[in-house]
PDB file of N, CA and C in Angstrom:
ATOM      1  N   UNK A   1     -29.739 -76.620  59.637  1.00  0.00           N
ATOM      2  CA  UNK A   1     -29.509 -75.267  60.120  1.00  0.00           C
ATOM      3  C   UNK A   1     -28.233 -75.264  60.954  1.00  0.00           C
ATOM      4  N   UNK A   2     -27.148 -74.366  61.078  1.00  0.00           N
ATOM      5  CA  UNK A   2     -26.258 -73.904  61.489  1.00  0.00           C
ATOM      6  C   UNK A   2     -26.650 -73.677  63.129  1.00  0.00           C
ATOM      7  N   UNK A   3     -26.080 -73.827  64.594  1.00  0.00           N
ATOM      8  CA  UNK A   3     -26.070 -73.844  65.725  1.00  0.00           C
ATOM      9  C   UNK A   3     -25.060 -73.224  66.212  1.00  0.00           C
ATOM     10  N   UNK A   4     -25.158 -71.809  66.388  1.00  0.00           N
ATOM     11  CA  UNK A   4     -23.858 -70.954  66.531  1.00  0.00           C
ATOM     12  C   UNK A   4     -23.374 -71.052  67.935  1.00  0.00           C
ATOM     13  N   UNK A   5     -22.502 -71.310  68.264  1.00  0.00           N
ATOM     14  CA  UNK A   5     -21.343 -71.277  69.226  1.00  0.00           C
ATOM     15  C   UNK A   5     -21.207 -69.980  70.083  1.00  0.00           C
ATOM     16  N   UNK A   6     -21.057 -70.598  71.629  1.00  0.00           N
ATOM     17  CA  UNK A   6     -20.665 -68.913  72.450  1.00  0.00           C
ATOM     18  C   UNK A   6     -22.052 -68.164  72.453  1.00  0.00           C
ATOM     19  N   UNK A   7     -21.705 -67.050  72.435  1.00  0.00           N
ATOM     20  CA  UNK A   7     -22.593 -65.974  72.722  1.00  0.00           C
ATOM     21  C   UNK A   7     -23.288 -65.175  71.239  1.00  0.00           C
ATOM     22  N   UNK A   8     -22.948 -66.241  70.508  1.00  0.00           N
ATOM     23  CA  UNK A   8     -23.264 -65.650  68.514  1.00  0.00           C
ATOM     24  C   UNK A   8     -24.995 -66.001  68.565  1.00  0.00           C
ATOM     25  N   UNK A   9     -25.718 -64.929  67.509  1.00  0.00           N
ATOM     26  CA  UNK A   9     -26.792 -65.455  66.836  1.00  0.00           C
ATOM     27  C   UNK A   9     -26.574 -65.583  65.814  1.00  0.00           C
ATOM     28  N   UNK A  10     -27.479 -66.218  65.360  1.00  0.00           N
ATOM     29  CA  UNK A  10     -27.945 -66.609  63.639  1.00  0.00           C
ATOM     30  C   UNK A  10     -28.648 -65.247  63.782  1.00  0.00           C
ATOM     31  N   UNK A  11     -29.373 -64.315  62.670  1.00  0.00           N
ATOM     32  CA  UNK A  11     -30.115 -63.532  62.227  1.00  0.00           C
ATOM     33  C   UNK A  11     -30.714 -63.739  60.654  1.00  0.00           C
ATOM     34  N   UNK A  12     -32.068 -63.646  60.616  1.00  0.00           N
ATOM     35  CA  UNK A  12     -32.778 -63.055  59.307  1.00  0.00           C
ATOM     36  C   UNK A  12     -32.865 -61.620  59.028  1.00  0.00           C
ATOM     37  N   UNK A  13     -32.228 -61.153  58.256  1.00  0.00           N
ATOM     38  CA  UNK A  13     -32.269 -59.974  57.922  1.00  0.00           C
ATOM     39  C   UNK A  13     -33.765 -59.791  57.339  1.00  0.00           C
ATOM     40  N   UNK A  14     -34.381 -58.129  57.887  1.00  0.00           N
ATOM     41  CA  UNK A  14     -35.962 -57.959  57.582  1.00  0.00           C
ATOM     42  C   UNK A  14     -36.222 -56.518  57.647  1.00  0.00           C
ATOM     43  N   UNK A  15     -35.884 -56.092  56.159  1.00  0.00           N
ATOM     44  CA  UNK A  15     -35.381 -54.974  56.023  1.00  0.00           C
ATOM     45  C   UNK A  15     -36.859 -54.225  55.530  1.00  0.00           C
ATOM     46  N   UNK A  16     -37.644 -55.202  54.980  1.00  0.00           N
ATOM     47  CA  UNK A  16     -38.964 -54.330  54.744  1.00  0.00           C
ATOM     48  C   UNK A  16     -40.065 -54.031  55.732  1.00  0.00           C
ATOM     49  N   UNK A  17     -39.765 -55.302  56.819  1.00  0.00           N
ATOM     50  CA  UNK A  17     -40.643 -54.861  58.001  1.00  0.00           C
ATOM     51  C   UNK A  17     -40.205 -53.955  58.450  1.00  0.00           C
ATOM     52  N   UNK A  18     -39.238 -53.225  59.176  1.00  0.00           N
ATOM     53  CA  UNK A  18     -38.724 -52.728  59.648  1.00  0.00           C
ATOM     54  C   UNK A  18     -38.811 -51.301  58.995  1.00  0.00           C
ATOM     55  N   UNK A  19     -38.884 -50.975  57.791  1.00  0.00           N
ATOM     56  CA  UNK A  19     -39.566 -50.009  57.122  1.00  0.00           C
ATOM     57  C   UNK A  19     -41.068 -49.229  57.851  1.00  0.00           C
ATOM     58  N   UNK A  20     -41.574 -50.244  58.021  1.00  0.00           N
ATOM     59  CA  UNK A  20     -43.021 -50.150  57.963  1.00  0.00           C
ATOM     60  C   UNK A  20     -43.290 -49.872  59.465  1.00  0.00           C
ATOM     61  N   UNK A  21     -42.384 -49.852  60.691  1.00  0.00           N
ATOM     62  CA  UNK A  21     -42.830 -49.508  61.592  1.00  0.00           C
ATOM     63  C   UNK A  21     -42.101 -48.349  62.591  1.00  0.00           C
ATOM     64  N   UNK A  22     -40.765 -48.451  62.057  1.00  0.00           N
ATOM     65  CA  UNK A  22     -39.900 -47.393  62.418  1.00  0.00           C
ATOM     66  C   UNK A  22     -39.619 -46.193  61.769  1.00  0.00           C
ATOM     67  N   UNK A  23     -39.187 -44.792  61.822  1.00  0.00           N
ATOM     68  CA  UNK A  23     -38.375 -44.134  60.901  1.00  0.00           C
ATOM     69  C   UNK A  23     -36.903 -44.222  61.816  1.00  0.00           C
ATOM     70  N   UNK A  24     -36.050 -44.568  61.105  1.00  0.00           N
ATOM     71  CA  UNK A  24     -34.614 -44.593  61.311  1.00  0.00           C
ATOM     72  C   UNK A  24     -33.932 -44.026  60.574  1.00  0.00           C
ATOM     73  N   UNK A  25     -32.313 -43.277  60.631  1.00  0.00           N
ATOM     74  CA  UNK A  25     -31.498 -42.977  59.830  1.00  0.00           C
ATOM     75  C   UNK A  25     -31.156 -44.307  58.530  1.00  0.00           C
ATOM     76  N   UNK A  26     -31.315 -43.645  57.883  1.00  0.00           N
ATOM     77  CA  UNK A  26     -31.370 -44.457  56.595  1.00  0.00           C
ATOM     78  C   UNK A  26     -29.666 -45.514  56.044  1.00  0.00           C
ATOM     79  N   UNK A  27     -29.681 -46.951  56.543  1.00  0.00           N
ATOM     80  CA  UNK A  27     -28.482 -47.180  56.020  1.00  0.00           C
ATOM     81  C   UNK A  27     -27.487 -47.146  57.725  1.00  0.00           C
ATOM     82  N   UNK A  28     -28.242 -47.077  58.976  1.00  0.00           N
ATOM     83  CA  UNK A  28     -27.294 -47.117  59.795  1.00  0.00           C
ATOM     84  C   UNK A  28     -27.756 -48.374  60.779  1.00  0.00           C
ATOM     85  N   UNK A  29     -29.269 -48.301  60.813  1.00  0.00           N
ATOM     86  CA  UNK A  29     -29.648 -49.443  61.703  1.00  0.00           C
ATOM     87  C   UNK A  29     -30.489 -50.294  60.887  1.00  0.00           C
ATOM     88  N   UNK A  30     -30.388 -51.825  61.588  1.00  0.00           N
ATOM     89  CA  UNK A  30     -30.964 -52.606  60.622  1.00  0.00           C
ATOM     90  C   UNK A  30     -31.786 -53.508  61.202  1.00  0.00           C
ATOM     91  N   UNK A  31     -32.789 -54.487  61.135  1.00  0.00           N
ATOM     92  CA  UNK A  31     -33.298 -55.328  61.902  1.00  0.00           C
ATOM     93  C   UNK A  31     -33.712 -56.571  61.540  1.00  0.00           C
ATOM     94  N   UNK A  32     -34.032 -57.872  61.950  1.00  0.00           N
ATOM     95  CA  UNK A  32     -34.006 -59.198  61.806  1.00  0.00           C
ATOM     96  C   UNK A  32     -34.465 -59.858  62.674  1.00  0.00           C
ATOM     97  N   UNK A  33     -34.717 -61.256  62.636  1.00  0.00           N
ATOM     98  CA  UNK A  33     -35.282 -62.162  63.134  1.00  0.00           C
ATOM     99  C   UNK A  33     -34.244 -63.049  63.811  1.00  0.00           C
ATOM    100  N   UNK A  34     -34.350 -63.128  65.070  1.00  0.00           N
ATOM    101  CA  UNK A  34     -32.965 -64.616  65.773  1.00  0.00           C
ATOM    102  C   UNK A  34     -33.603 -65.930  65.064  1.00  0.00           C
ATOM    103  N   UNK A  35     -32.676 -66.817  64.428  1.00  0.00           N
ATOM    104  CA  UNK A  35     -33.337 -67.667  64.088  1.00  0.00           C
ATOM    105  C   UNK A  35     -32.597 -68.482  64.773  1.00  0.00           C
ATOM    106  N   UNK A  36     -31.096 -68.651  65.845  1.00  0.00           N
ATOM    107  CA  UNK A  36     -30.642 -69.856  66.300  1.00  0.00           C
ATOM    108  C   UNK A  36     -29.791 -69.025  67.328  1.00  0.00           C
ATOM    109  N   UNK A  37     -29.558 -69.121  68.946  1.00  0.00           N
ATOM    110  CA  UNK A  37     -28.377 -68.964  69.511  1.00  0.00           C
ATOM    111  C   UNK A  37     -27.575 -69.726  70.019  1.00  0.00           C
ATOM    112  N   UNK A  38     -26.706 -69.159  70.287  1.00  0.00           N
ATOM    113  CA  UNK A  38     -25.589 -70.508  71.239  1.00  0.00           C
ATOM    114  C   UNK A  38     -25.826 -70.272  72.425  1.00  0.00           C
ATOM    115  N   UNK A  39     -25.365 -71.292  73.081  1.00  0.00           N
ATOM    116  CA  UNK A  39     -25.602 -71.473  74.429  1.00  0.00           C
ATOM    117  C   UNK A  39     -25.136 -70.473  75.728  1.00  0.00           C
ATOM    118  N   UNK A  40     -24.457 -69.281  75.345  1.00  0.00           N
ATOM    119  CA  UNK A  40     -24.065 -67.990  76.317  1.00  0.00           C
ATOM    120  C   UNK A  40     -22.590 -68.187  76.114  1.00  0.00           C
ATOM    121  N   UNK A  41     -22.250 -67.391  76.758  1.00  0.00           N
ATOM    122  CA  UNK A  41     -20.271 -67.373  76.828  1.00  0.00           C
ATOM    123  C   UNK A  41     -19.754 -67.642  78.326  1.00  0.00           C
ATOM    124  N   UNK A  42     -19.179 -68.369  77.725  1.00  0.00           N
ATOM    125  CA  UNK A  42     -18.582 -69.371  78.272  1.00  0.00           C
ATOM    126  C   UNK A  42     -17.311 -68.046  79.637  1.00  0.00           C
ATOM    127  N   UNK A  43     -17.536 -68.023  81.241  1.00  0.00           N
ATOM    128  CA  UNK A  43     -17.362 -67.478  82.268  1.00  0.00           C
ATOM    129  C   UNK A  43     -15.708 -68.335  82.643  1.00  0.00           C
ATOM    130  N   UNK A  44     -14.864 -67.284  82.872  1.00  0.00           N
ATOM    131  CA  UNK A  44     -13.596 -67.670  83.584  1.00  0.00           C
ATOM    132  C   UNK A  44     -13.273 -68.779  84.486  1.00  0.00           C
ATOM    133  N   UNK A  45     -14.264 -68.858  84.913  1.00  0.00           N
ATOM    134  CA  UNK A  45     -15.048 -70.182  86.729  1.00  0.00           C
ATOM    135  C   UNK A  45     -15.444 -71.193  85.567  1.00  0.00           C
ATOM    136  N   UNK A  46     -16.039 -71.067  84.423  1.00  0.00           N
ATOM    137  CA  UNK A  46     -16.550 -72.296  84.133  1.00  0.00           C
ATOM    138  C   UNK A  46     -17.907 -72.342  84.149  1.00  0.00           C
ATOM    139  N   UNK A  47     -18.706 -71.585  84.217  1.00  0.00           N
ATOM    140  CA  UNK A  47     -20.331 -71.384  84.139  1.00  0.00           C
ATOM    141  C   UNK A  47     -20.699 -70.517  82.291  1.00  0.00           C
ATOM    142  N   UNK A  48     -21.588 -70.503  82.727  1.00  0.00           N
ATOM    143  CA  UNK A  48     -22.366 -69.763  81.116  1.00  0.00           C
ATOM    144  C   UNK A  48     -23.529 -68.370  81.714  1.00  0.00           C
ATOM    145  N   UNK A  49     -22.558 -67.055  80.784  1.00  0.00           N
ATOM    146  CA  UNK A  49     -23.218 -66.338  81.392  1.00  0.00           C
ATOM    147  C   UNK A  49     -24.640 -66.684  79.843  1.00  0.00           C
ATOM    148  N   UNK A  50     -25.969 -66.517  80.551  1.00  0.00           N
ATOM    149  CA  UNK A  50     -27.151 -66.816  80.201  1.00  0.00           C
ATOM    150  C   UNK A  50     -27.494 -65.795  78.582  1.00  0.00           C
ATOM    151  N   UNK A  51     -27.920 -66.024  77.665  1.00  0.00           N
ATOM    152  CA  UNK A  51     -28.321 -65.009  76.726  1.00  0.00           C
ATOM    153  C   UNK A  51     -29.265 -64.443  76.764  1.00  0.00           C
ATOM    154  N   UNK A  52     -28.993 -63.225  76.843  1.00  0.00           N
ATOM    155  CA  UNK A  52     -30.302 -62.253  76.834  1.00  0.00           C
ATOM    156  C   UNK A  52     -31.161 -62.001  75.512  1.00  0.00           C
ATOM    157  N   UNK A  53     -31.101 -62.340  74.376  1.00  0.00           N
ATOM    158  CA  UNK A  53     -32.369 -62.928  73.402  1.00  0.00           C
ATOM    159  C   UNK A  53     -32.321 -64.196  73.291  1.00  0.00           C
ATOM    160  N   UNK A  54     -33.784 -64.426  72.742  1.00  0.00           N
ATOM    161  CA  UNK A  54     -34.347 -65.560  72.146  1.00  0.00           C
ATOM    162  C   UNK A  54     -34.600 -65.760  71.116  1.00  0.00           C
ATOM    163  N   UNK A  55     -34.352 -66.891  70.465  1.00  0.00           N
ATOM    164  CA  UNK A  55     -35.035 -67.392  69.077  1.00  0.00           C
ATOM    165  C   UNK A  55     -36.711 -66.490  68.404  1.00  0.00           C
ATOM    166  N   UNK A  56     -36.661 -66.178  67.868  1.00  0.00           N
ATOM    167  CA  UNK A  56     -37.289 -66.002  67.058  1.00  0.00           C
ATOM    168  C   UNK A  56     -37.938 -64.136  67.493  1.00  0.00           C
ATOM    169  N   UNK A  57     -37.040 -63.578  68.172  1.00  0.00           N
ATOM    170  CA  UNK A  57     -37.113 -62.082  68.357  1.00  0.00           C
ATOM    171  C   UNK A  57     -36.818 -61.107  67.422  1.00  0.00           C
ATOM    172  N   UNK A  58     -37.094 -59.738  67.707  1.00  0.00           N
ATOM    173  CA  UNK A  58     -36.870 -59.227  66.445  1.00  0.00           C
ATOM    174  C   UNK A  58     -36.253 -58.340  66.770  1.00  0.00           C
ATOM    175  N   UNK A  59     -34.952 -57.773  66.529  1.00  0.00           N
ATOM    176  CA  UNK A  59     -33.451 -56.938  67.212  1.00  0.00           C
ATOM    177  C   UNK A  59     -33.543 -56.320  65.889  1.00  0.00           C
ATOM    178  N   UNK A  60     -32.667 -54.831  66.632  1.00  0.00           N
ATOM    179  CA  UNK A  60     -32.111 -54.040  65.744  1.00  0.00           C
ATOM    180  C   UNK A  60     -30.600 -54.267  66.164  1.00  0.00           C
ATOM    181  N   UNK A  61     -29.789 -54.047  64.933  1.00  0.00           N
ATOM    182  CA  UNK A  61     -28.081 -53.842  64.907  1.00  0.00           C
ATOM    183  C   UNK A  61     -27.723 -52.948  63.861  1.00  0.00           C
ATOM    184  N   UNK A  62     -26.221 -52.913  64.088  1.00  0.00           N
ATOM    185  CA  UNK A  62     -25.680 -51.622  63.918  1.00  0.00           C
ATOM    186  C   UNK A  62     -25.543 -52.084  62.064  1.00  0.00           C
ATOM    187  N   UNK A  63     -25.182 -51.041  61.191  1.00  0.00           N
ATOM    188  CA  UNK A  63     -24.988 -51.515  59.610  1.00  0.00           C
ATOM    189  C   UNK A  63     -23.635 -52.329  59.659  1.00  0.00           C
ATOM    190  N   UNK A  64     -22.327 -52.644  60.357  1.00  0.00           N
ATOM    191  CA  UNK A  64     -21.548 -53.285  59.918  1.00  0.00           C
ATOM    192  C   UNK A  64     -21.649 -53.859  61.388  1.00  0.00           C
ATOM    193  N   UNK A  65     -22.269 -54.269  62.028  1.00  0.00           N
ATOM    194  CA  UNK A  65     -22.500 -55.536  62.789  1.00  0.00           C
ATOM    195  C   UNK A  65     -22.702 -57.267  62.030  1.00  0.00           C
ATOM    196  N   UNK A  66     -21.538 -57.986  62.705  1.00  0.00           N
ATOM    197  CA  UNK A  66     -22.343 -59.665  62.136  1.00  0.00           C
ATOM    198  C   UNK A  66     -21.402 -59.791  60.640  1.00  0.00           C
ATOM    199  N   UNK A  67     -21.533 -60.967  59.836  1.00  0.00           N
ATOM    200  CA  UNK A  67     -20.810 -61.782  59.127  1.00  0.00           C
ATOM    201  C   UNK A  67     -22.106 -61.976  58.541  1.00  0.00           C
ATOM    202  N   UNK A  68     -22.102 -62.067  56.859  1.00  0.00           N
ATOM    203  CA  UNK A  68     -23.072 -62.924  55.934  1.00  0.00           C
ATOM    204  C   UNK A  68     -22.411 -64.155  56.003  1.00  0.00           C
ATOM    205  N   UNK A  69     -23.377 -65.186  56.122  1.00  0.00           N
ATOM    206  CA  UNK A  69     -23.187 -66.404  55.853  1.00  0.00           C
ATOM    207  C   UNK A  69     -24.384 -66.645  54.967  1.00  0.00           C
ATOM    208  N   UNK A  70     -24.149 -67.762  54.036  1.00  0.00           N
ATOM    209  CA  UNK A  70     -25.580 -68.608  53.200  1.00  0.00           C
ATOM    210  C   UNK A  70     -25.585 -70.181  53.592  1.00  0.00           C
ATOM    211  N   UNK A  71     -26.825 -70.510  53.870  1.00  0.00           N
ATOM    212  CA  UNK A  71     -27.087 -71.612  54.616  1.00  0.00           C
ATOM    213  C   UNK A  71     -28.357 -71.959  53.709  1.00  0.00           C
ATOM    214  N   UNK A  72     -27.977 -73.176  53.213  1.00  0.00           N
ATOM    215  CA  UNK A  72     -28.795 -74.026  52.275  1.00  0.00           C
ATOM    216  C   UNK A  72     -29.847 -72.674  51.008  1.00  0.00           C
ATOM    217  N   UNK A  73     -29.010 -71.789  50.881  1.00  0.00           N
ATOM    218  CA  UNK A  73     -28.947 -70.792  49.571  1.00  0.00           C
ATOM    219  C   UNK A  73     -29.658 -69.488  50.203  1.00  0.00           C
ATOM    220  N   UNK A  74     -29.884 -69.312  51.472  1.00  0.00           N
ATOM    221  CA  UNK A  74     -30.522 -68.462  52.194  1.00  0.00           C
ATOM    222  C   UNK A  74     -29.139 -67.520  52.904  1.00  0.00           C
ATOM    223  N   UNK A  75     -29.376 -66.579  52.918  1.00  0.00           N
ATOM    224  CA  UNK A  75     -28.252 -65.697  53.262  1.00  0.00           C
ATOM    225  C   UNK A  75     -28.608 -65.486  54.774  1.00  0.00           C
ATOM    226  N   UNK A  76     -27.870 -65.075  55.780  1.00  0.00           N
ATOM    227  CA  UNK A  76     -28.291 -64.918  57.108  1.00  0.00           C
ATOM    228  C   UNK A  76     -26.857 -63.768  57.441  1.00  0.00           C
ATOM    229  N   UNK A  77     -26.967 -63.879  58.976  1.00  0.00           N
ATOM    230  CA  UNK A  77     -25.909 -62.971  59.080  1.00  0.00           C
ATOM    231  C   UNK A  77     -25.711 -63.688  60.717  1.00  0.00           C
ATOM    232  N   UNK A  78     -24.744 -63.882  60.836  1.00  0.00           N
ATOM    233  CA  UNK A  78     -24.065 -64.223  62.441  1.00  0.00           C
ATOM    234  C   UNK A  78     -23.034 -63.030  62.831  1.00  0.00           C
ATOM    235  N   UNK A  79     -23.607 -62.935  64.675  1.00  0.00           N
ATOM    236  CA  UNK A  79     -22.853 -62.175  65.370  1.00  0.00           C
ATOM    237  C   UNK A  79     -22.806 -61.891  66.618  1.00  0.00           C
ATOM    238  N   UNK A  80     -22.341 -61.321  67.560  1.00  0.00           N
ATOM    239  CA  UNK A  80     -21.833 -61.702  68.706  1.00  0.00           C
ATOM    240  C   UNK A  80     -23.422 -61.066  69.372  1.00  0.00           C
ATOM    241  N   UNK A  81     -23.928 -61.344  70.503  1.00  0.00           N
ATOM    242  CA  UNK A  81     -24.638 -60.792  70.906  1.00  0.00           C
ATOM    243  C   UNK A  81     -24.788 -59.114  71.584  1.00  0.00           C
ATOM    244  N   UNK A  82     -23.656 -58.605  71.875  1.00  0.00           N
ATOM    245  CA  UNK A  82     -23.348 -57.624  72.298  1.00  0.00           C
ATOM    246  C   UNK A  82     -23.531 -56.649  71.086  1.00  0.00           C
ATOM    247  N   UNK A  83     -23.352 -57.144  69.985  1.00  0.00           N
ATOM    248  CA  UNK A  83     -23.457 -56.560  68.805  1.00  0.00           C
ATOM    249  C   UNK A  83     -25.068 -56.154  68.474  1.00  0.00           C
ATOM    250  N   UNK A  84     -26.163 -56.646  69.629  1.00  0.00           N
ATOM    251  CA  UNK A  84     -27.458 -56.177  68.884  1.00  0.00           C
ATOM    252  C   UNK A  84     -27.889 -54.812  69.360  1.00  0.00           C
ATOM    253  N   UNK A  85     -28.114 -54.179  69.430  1.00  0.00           N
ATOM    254  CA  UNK A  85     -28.856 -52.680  70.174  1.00  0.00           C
ATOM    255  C   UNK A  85     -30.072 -52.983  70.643  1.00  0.00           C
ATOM    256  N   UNK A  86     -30.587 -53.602  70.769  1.00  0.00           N
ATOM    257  CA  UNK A  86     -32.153 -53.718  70.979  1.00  0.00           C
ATOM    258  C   UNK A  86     -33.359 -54.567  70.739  1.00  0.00           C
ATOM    259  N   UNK A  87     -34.402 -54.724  71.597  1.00  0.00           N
ATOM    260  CA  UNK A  87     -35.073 -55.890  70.984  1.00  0.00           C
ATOM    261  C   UNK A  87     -36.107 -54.850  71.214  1.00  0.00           C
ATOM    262  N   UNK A  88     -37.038 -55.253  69.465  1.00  0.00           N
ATOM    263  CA  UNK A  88     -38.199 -54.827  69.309  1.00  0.00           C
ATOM    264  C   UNK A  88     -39.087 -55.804  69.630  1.00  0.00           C
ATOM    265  N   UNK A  89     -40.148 -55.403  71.015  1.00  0.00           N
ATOM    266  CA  UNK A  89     -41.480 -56.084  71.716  1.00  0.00           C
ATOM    267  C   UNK A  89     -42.906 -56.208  70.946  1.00  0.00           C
ATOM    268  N   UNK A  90     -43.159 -57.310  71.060  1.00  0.00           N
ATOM    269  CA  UNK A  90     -44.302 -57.023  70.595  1.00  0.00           C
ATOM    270  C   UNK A  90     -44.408 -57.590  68.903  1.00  0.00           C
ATOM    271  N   UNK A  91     -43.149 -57.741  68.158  1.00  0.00           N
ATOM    272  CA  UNK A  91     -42.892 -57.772  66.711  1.00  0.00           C
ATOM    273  C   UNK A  91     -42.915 -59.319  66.340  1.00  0.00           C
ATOM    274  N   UNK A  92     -43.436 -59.340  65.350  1.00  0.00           N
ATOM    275  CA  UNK A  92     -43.101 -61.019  64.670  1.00  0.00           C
ATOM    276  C   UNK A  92     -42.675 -61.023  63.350  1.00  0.00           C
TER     277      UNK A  92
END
């Protein structure tokens, strides 16, 4: 598995759950699973500001948020953390 750098996640895109519990504008927001982050971004002083998700949460982002990548034939999507809108509670 890929170990993204900075303030990036890995994401599973999970487009049918996300069906099933939201109504959203169709084609604008999207949602997924963190499957890996990096260690925070890296502070002017030399510290790490801390990441505010965790592995295995379930975020919504914007439709052209993040990069496809394929990782051992599995497609994923990496992107900056600022890039997520939201974490859905409660979701697996």
């Amino acid at each position: 598995m890929m170990r993204p750098l900075s303030n990036c996640v890995l994401i599973r895109q999970d487009i049918e759950k996300l069906s099933e519990l939201l109504v959203l504008p169709q084609n604008k927001l999207f949602s997924g699973v963190i499957v890996a982050i990096g260690e925070g971004k890296k502070l002017p002083k030399g510290g790490l500001e801390p990441m505010n998700v965790k592995e295995g949460q379930h975020v919504l982002f914007g439709e052209f948020s993040g990069q496809k990548v394929t990782i051992d034939g599995e497609e994923l999507l990496i992107m900056r953390e600022p890039d997520i809108i939201g974490i859905l509670d409660g979701i697996r």
